[in-house]
Protein backbone atom coordinates (compact mmCIF):
# COMPACT_ATOMS: atom_id res chain seq x y z
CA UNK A 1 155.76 95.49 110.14
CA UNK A 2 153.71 92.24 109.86
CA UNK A 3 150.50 94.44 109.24
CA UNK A 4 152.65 96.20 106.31
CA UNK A 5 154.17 93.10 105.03
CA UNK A 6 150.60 91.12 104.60
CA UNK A 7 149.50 94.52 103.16
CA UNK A 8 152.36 94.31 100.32
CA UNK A 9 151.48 90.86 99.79
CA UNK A 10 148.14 91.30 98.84
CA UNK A 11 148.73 94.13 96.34
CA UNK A 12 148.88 91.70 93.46
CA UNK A 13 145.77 90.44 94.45
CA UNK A 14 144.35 93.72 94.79
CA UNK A 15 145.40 94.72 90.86
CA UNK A 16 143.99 91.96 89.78
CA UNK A 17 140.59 92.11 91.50
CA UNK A 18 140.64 96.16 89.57
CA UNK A 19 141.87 94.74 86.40
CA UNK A 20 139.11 91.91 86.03
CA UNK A 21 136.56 94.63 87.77
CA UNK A 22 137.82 96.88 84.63
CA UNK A 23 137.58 94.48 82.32
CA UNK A 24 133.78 94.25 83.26
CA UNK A 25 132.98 97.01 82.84
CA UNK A 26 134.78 97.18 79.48
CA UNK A 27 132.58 94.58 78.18
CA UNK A 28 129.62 96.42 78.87
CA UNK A 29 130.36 99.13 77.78
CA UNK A 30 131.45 98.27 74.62
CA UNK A 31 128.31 96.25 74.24
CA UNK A 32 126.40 98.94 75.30
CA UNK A 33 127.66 101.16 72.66
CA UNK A 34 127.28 97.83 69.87
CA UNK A 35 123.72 97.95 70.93
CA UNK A 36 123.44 101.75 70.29
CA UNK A 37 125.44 101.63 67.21
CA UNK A 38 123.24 98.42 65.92
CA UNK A 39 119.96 100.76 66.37
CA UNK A 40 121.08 103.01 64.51
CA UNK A 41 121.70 100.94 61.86
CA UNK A 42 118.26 99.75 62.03
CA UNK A 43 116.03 102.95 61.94
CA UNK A 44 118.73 103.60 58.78
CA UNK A 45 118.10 100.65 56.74
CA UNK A 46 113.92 100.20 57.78
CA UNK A 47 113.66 102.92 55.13
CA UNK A 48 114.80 101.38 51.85
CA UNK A 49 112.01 98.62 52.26
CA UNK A 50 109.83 101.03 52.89
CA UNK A 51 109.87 104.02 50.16
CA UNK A 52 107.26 102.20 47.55
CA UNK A 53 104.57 102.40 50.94
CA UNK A 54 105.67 105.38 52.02
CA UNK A 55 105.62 107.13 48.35
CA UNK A 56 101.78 105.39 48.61
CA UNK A 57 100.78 107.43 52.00
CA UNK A 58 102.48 111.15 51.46
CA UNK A 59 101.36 110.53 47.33
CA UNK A 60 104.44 111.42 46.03
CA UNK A 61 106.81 109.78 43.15
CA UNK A 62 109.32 106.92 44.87
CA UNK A 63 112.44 109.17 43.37
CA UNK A 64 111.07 112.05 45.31
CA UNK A 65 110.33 110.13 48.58
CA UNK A 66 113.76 108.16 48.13
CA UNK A 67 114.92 111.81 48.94
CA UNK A 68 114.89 111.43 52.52
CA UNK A 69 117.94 108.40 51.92
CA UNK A 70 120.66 111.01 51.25
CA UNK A 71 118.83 113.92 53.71
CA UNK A 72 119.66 111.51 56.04
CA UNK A 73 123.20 110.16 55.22
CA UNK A 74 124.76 113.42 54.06
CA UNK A 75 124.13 115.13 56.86
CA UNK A 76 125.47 112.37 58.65
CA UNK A 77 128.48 112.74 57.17
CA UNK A 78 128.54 116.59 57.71
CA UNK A 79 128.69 116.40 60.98
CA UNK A 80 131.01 113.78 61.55
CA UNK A 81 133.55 116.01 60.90
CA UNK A 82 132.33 117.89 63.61
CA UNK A 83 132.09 115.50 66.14
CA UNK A 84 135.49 114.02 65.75
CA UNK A 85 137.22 117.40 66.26
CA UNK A 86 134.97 117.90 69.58
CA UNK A 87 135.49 114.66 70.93
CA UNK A 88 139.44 114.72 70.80
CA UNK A 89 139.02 117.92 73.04
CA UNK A 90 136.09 117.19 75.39
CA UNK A 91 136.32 113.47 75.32
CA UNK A 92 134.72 110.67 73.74
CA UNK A 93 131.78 109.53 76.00
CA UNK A 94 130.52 113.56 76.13
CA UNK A 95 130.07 113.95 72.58
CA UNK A 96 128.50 110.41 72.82
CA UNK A 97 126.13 111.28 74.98
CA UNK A 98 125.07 114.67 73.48
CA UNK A 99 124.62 112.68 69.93
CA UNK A 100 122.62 109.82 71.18
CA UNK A 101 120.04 111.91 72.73
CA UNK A 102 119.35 114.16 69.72
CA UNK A 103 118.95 110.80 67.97
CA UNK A 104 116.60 109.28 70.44
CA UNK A 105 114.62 112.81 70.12
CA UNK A 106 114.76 113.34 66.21
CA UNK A 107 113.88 109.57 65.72
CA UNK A 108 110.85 109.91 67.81
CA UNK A 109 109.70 113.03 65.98
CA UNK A 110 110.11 111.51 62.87
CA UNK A 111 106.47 109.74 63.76
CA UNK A 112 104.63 113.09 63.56
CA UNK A 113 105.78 113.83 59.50
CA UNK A 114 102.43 114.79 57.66
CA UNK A 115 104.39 115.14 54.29
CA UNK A 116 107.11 114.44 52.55
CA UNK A 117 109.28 117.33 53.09
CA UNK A 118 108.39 117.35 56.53
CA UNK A 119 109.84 114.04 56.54
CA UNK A 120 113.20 114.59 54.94
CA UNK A 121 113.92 117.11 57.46
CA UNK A 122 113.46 114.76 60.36
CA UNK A 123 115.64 112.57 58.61
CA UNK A 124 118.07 115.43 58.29
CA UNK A 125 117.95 116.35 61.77
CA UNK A 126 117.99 112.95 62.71
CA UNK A 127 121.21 112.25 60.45
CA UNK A 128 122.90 115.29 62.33
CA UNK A 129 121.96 114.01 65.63
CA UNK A 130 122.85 109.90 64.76
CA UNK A 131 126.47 111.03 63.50
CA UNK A 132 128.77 110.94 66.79
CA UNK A 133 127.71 107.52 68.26
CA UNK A 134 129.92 105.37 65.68
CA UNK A 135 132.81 106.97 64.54
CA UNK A 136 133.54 108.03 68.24
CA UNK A 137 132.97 104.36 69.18
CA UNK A 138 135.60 103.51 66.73
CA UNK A 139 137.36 106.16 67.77
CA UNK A 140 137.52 104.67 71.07
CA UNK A 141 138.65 101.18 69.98
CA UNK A 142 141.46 103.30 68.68
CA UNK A 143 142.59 105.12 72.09
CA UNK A 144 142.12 101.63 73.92
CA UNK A 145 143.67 98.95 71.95
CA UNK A 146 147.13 98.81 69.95
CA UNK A 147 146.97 98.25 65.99
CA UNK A 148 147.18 93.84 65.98
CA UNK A 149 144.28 93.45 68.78
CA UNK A 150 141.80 95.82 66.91
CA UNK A 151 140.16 93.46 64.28
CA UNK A 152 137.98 91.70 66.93
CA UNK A 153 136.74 94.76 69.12
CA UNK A 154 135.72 95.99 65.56
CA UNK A 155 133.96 92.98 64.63
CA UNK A 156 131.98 93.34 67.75
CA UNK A 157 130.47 96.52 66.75
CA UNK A 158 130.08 95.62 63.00
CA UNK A 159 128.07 92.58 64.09
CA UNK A 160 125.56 94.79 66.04
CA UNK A 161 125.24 97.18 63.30
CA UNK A 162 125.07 94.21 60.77
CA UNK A 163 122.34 93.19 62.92
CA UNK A 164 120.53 96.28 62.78
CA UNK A 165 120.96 96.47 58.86
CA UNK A 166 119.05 92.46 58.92
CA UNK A 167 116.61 94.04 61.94
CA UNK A 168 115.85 97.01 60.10
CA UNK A 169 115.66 95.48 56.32
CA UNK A 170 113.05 92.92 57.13
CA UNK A 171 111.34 94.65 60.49
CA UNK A 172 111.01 97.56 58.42
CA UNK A 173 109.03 95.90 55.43
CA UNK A 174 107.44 92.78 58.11
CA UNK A 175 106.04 94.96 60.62
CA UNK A 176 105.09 98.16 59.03
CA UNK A 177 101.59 97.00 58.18
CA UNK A 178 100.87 95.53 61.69
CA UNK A 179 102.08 98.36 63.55
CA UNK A 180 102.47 101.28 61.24
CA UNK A 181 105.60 103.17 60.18
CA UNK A 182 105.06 105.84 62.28
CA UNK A 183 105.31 103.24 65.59
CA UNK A 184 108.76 101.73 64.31
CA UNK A 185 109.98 105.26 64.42
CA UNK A 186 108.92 105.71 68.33
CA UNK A 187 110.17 101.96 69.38
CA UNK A 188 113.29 102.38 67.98
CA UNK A 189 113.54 105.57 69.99
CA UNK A 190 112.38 104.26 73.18
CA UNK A 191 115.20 101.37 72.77
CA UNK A 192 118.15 103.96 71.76
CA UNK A 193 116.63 106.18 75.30
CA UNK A 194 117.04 102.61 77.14
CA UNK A 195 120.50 102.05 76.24
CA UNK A 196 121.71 105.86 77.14
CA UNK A 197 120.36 105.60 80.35
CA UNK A 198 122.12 102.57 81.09
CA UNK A 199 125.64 103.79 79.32
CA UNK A 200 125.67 106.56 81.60
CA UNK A 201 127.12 103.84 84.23
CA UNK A 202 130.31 103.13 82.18
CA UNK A 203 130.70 106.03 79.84
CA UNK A 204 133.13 108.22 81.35
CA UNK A 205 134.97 105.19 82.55
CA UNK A 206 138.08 104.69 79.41
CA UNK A 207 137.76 108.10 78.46
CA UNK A 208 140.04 111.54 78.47
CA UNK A 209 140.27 114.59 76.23
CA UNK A 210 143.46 114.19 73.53
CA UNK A 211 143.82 117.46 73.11
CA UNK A 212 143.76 120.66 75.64
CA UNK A 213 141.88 123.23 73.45
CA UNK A 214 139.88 123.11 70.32
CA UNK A 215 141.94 123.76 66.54
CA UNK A 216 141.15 126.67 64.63
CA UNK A 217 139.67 125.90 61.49
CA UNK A 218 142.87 126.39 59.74
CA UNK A 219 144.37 123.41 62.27
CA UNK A 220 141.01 121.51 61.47
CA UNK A 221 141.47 121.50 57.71
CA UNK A 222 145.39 120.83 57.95
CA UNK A 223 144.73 118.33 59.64
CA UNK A 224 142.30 116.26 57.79
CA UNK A 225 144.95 117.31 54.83
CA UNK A 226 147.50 115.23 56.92
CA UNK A 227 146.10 112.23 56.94
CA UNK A 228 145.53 112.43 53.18
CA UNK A 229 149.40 113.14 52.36
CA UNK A 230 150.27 109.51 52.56
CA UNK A 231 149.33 106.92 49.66
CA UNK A 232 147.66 104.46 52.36
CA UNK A 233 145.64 107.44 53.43
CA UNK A 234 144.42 108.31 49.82
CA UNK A 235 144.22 104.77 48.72
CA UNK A 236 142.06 103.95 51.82
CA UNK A 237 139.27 106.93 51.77
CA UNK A 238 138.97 106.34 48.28
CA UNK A 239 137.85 103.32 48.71
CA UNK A 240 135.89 103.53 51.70
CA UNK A 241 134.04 106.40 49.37
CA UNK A 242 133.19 104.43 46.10
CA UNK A 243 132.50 101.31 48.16
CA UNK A 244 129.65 103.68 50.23
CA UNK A 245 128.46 104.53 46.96
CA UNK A 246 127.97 101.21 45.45
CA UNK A 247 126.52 99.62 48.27
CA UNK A 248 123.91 102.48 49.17
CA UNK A 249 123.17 102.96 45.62
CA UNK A 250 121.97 98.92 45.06
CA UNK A 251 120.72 98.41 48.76
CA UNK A 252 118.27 101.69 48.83
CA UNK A 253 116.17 100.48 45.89
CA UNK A 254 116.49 97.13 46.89
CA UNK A 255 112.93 97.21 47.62
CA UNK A 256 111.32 99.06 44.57
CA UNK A 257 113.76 96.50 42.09
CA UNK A 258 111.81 93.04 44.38
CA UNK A 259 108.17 94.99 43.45
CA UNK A 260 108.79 95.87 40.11
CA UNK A 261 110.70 92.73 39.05
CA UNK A 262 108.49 90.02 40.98
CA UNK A 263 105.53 91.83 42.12
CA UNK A 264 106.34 91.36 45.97
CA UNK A 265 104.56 92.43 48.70
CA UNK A 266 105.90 93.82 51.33
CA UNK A 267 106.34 91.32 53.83
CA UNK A 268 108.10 89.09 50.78
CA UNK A 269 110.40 92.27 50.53
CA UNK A 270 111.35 91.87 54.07
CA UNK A 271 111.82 88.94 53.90
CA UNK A 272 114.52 88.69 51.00
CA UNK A 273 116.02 91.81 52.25
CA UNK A 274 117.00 89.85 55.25
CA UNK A 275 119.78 88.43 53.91
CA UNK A 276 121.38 92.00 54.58
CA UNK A 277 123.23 91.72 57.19
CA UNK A 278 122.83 87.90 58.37
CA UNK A 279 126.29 87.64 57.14
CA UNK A 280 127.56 90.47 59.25
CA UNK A 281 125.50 89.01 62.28
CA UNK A 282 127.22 85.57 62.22
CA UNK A 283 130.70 86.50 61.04
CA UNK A 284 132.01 89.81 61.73
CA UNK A 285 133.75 88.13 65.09
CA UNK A 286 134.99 85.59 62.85
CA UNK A 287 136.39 88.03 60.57
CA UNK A 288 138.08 90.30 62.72
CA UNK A 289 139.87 87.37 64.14
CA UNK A 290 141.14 86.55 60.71
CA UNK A 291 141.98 90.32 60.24
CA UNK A 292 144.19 90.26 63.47
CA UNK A 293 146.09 86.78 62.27
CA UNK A 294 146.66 87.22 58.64
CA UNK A 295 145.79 91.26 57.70
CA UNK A 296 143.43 92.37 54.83
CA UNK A 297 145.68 91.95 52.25
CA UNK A 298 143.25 88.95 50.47
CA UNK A 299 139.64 89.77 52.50
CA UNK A 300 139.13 93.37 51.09
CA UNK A 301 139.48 92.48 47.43
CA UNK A 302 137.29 89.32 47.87
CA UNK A 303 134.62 91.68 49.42
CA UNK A 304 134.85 93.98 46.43
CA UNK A 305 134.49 91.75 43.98
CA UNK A 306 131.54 89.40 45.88
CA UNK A 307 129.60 92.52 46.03
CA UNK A 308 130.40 93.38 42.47
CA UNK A 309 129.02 89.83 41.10
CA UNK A 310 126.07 90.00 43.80
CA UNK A 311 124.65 93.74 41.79
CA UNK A 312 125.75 92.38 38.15
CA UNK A 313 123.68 88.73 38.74
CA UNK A 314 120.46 90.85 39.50
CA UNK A 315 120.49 91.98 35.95
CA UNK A 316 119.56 88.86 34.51
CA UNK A 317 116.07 87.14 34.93
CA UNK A 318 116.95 84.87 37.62
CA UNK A 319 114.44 83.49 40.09
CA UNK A 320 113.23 85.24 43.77
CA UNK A 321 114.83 82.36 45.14
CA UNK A 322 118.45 83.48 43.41
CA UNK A 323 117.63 87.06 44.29
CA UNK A 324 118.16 86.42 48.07
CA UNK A 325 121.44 84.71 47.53
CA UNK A 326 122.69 87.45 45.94
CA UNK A 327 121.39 89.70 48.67
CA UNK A 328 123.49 87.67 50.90
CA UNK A 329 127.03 87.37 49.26
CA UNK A 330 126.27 91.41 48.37
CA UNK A 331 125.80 92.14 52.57
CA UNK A 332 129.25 89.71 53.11
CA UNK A 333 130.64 91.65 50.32
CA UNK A 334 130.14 94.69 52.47
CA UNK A 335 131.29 92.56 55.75
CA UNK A 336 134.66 92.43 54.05
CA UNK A 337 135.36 95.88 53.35
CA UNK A 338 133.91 98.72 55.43
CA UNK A 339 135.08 97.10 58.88
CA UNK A 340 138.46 96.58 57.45
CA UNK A 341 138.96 99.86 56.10
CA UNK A 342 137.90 101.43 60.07
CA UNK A 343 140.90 99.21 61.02
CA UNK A 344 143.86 100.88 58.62
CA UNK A 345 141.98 104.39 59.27
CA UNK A 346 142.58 103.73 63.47
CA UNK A 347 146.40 103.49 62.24
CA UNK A 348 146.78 106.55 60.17
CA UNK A 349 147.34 110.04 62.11
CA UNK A 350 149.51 110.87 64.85
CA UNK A 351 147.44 109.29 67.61
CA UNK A 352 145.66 112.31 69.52
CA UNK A 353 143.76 113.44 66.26
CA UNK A 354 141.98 109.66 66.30
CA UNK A 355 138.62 111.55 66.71
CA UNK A 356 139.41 113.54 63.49
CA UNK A 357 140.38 110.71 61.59
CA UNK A 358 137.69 108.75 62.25
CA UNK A 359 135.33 111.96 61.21
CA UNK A 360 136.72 112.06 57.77
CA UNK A 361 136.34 108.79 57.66
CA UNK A 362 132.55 108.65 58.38
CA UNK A 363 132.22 111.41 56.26
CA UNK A 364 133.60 110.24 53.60
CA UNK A 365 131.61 106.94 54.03
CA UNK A 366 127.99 108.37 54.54
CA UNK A 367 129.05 111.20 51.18
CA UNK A 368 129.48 107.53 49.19
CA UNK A 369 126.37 106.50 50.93
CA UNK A 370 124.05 109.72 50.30
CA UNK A 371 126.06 110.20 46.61
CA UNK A 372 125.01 106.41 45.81
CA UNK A 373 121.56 106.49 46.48
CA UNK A 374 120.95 109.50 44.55
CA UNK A 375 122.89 108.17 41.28
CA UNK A 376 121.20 105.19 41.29
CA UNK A 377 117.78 106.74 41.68
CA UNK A 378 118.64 109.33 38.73
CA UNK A 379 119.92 106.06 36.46
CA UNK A 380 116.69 104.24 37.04
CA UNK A 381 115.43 106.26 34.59
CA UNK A 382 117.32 104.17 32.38
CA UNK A 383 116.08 101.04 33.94
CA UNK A 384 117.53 98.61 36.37
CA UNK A 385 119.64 96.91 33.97
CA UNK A 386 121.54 99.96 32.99
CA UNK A 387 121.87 101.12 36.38
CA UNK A 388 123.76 97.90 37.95
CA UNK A 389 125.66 97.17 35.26
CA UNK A 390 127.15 100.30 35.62
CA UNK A 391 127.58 100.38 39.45
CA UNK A 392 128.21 96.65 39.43
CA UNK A 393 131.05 97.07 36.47
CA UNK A 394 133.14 99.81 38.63
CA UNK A 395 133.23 97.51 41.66
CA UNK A 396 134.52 94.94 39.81
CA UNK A 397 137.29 96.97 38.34
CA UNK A 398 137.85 98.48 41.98
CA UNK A 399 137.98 94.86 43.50
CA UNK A 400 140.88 94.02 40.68
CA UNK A 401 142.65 96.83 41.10
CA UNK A 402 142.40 96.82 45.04
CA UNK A 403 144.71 93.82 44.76
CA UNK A 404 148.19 94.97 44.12
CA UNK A 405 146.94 98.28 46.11
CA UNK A 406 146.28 96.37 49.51
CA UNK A 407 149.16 93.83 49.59
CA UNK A 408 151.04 95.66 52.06
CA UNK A 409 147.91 95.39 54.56
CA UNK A 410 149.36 92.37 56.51
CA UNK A 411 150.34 91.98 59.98
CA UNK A 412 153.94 93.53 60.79
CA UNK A 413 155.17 89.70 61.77
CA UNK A 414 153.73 88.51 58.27
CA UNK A 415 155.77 91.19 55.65
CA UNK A 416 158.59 90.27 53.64
C-alpha cells in the first residue's frame, strides 16, 4: 500500500514531466517546419531579382524568362489540392515528408538547366514537389490549436517565410555574381535536405490520419464546394486570390522596374528588394498576438490599402531612396493579409477536412500568384505606369471595400 500510495502521488509529477517533454518537442518541431517553410520561400523569391541576369545567360527576352514565375507557382497551386486531400487520410507529417524531398531533389536539379525551357520545367517540377510543406503545416496548426490561440503559432511560420522572402530577394541579386545562380540553387537544397533529416525526430509526433479512406473525386469536389457555400468562405478566397495576384504581379518585376527606372546593378537590386520581408521578419509574432486579442477586423483592410499606396507611389519619379520605403510598407502590406486570411480559412470546414481546406486555400493563393505575374508581364507592354496604376487602383478599391466585409472578424468575447 505505501509503495502504491507514493506511486499515486507522483502521477502529477509524472504528467507534467510528459507535458513539458511534449511541449519540447512541439517547439521544435514547429520550428523545424518554419525553417523548411522559410526556404522555400527563399529559392521562390531569389528569382524575381534575378530574371534581367538570367534573360542575359539563356539569351532570351525577360517576358519569356519571367515564364518560369508562374511554371513555378501554378503548379504549386495544382497540387495543393492534392496534398490536402492525402494528408487528411495518411496524415500530415507523411505527405510532409514525401513533398520536402522532391523539393530538396527538384531544387538541386534546377542547377543543371542549359536553357530556358529546360529551366521552367525544373521550376515546374520543383513547384509540384514544394506544394505540401506549407499548407499541411498550417494545416497542422489547425488540428493542434483551438480558433483564439492560432494567430501566434501562425506568426511563427509567416516570420520564417517572411524571412526567406528578405533572404531570397537580396541573396538572390547579392550573391549571384560571387557564387553563381546555379550554386544558390544546390545550397538551398543542401539546407532544405538538413532540416528533413532532422524533422524526421519529431514528425510523426502530433500527427493522425482525419479520415479512414480516401474521397472519391465526387466527395473531393463537394467538398471544396462546401467550404465555398458560406459568405465568409467566398468573401475570404476571394480575397486571398486577388491579393496573390497583386502582390506577385508588382514583386516579380520588382527587379526589371529598379534597372530600367534607375539603372541598378544587381547588388543595388538586392539590396532595395530587401525591404521584402524585413517587416514580416520583425513583426509577424507581434501581429499574430494582436490577431488573437483584438481579431482582423481593422489589420486586413490596413494591409490592403498599405500595399495599394506602396504599387501606386512607384509610378511617380520619386527617388531610389523612396523606392525602398515603398518596398517596405508594400511587404507589411502583405504581413497584414495573407497570414490573417490562413487564420479564418483554419475555422471554416467541419474540422477533419482541415487538409482540404487548407489545399484550396494554397491553391487559390499560388493561382493569384502565377495569374499576377503573368498580367503584369503582358501590361508592361504598356509601360510601368499603366501597369501599377491598374493593379495598384483595384487594391485600393479591395482594401475599401474589405472594410464593412471583415467587421465580423473579431474575437467571439469582442462582438456585439
Amino acid at each position: 500500500m505505501p509503495n502504491r500510495k507514493k506511486h499515486i502521488e507522483h502521477l502529477p509529477h509524472a504528467e507534467a514531466a510528459d507535458r513539458t517533454i511534449r511541449l519540447k518537442q512541439h517547439k521544435r518541431l514547429f520550428a523545424l517546419l518554419a525553417i523548411a517553410a522559410g526556404l522555400i520561400f527563399l529559392q521562390g523569391y531569389m528569382i524575381a531579382p534575378l530574371i534581367p541576369r538570367l534573360a542575359e545567360v539563356f539569351n532570351v527576352p525577360v517576358q519569356e524568362i519571367g515564364f518560369i514565375v508562374p511554371a513555378y507557382m501554378l503548379s504549386y497551386a495544382l497540387m495543393a489540392l492534392f496534398y490536402g486531400v492525402l494528408s487528411d487520410r495518411f496524415g500530415r507529417w507523411s505527405i510532409i515528408r514525401i513533398s520536402l524531398f522532391i523539393f530538396v531533389i527538384c531544387t538541386a536539379l534546377t542547377a543543371t538547366a542549359q536553357t530556358a525551357s529546360q529551366m521552367a520545367a525544373w521550376r515546374l517540377l520543383t513547384g509540384i514537389g514544394a506544394s505540401g510543406v506549407i499548407p499541411l503545416t498550417f494545416a497542422l496548426i489547425g488540428d493542434l490549436f483551438p480558433f483564439e490561440q492560432r494567430g501566434s503559432k501562425l506568426g511563427l511560420v509567416f516570420a520564417a517565410m517572411e524571412g526567406g522572402m528578405a533572404a531570397g530577394s537580396a541573396g538572390g541579386a547579392i550573391l549571384e555574381p560571387f557564387l553563381g545562380w546555379r550554386l544558390l540553387f544546390i545550397g538551398t537544397a543542401a539546407l532544405a535536405a538538413l532540416v528533413l533529416w532532422r524533422l524526421h525526430l519529431y514528425g510523426a509526433l502530433f500527427d493522425t490520419p482525419k479520415v479512414e479512406k480516401l474521397p472519391s473525386i465526387r466527395q473531393i469536389f463537394r467538398g471544396y464546394s462546401q467550404i465555398l457555400t458560406t459568405f465568409r468562405g467566398q468573401r475570404t478566397y476571394a480575397y486571398v486570390l486577388w491579393n496573390g495576384i497583386y502582390h506577385s504581379g508588382v514583386y516579380t518585376w520588382l527587379g526589371l522596374y529598379l534597372s530600367q527606372r534607375y539603372n541598378m546593378d544587381a547588388l543595388s537590386i538586392g539590396l532595395t528588394i530587401l525591404g521584402y520581408g524585413i517587416p514580416g521578419l520583425l513583426l509577424s509574432s507581434l501581429i499574430g498576438q494582436a490577431v488573437d486579442r483584438w481579431g482582423r477586423r481593422w489589420l486586413i483592410p490596413s494591409g490592403l490599402v498599405m500595399a495599394a499606396l506602396a504599387g501606386i507611389a512607384m509610378i511617380f519619379d520619386i527617388p531610389a531612396y523612396v523606392t525602398t520605403i515603398a518596398v517596405l510598407v508594400l511587404s507589411l502590406g502583405y504581413d497584414l493579409t495573407q497570414p490573417l486570411f490562413v487564420g479564418i480559412v483554419t475555422d471554416l470546414g467541419d474540422g477533419n477536412n482541415l487538409g482540404q481546406t487548407m489545399g484550396l486555400k494554397v491553391f487559390t493563393l499560388f493561382s493569384g500568384f502565377g495569374i499576377g505575374s503573368f498580367i503584369f508581364g503582358e501590361l508592361l507592354h504598356f509601360g510601368f505606369g499603366i501597369s501599377l496604376a491598374i493593379f495598384g487602383g483595384i487594391q485600393l478599391i479591395s482594401g475599401l471595400i474589405a472594410i464593412p466585409l471583415f467587421w465580423q472578424e473579431v474575437p467571439s468575447r469582442l462582438r456585439s
